[in-house]
Protein backbone atom coordinates (compact mmCIF):
# COMPACT_ATOMS: atom_id res chain seq x y z
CA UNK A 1 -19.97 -12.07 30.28
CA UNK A 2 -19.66 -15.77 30.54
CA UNK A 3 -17.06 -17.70 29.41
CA UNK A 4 -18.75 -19.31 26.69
CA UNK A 5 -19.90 -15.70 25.20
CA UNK A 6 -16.40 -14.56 25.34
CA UNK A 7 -15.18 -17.61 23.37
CA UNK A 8 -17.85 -16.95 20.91
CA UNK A 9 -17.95 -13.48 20.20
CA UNK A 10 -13.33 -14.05 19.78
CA UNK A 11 -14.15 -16.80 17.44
CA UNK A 12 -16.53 -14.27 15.18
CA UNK A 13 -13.98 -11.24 15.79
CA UNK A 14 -10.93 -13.70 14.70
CA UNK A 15 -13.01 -14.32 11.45
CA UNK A 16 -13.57 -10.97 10.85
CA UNK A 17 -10.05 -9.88 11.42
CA UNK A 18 -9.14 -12.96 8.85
CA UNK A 19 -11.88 -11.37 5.69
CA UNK A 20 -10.31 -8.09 6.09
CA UNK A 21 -6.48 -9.64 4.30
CA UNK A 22 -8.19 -11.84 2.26
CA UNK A 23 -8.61 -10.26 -1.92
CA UNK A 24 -11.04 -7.78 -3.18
CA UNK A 25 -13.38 -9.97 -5.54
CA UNK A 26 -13.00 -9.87 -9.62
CA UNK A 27 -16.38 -8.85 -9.47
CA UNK A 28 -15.20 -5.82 -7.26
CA UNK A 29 -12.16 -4.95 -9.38
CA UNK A 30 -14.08 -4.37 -12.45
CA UNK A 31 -16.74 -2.67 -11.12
CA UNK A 32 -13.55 -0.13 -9.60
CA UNK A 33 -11.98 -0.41 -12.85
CA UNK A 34 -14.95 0.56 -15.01
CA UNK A 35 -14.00 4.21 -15.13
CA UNK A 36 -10.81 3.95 -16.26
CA UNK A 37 -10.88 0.95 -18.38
CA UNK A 38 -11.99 0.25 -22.10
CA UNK A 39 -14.97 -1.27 -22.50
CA UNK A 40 -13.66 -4.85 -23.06
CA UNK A 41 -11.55 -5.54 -21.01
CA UNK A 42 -11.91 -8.47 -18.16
CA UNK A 43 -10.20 -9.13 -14.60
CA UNK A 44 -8.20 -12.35 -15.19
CA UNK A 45 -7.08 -12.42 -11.13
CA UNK A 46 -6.99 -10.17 -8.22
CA UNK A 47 -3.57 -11.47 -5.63
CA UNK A 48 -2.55 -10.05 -2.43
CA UNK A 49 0.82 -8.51 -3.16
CA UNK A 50 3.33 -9.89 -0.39
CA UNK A 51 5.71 -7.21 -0.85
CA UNK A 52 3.48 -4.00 0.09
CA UNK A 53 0.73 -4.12 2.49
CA UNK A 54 -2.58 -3.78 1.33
CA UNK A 55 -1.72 -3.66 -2.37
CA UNK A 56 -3.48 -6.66 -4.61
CA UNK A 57 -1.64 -7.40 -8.06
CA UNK A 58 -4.69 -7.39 -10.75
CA UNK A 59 -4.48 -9.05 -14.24
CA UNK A 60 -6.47 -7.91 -16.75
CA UNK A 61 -7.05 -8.33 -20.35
CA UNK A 62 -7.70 -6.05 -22.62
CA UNK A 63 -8.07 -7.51 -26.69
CA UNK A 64 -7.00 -10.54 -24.92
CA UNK A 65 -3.65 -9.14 -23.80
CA UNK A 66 -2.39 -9.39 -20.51
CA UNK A 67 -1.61 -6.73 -18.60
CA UNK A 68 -0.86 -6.34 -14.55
CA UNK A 69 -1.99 -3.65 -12.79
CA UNK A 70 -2.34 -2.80 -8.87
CA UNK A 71 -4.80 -1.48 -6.73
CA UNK A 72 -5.33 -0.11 -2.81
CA UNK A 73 -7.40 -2.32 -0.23
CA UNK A 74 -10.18 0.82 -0.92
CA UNK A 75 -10.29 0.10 -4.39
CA UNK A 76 -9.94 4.32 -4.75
CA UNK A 77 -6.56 3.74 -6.47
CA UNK A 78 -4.91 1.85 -9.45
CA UNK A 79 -1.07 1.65 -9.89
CA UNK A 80 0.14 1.12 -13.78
CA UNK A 81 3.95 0.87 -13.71
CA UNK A 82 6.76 -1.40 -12.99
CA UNK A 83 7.24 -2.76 -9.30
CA UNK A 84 11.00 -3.73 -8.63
CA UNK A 85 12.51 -5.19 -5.51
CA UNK A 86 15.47 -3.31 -4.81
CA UNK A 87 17.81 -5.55 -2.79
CA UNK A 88 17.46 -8.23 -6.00
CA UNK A 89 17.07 -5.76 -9.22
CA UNK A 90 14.05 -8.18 -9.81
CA UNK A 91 11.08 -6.32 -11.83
CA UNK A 92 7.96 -8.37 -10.00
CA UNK A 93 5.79 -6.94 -12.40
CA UNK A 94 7.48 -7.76 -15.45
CA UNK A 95 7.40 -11.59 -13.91
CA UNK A 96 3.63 -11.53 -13.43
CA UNK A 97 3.24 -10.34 -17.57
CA UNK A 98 5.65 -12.79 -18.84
CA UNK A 99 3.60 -15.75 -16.67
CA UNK A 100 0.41 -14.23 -17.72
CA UNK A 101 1.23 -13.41 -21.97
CA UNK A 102 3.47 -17.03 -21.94
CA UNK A 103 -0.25 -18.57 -20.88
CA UNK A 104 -1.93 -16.30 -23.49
CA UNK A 105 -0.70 -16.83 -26.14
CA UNK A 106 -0.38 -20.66 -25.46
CA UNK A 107 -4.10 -20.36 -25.54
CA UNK A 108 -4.49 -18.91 -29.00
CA UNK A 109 -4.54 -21.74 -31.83
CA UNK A 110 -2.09 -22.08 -34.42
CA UNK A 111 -2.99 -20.00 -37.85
CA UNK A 112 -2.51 -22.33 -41.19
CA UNK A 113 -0.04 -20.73 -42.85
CA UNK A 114 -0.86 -19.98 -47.05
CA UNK A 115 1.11 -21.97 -49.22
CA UNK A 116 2.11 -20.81 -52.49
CA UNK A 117 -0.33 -21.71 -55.89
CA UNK A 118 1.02 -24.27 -57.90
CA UNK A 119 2.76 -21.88 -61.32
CA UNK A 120 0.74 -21.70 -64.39
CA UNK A 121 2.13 -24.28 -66.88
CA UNK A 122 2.16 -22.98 -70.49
């Protein structure tokens, strides 16, 4: 094999090796999540989770509420519960809700609130 082949074919293999940590798709969540999930609900965003290898942090909304879930490189399983680093006491997942409700509900536009009638004069 020549030289230039070899470069080539560790150039394609690096890029390969690169797609394999990279995020499953939203597209690829929900159609995972499908199953399991009510029928209006929506992926919000899929994140490689630092802490454990090959576990992506998914937000999703469901009635426009946030809520995080996580799920294996396979897309076979879903994790619903809390994930807390033990050296800090730090609850990652409650972080990710608060970030993700805090933008929520800053989307949601203020309600007029009713004022009271005017009393009947006699």
């Amino acid at each position: 094999m020549t030289l230039a082949k070899k470069m080539t074919a560790a150039v394609i293999l690096t890029g390969l090796l690169a797609g394999c940590g990279s995020a499953p798709s939203k597209e690829k969540v929900t159609e995972a999540l499908k199953p399991i999930m009510p029928a209006n609900f929506t992926v919000n965003s899929v994140e490689k989770l630092n802490v454990i290898k090959d576990v992506y942090e998914v937000v999703v909304a469901i009635d426009k509420q946030p809520t995080v879930l996580y799920v294996d490189k396979s897309l076979k399983h879903v994790i619903s519960g809390s994930i807390v680093e033990i050296a800090s006491k730090k609850n990652l997942t409650y972080e990710t809700q608060m970030k993700n409700r805090n933008s929520a509900v800053q989307a949601v536009p203020p309600v007029a609130v009713p004022q009271p009638a005017e009393p009947i004069k006699k």
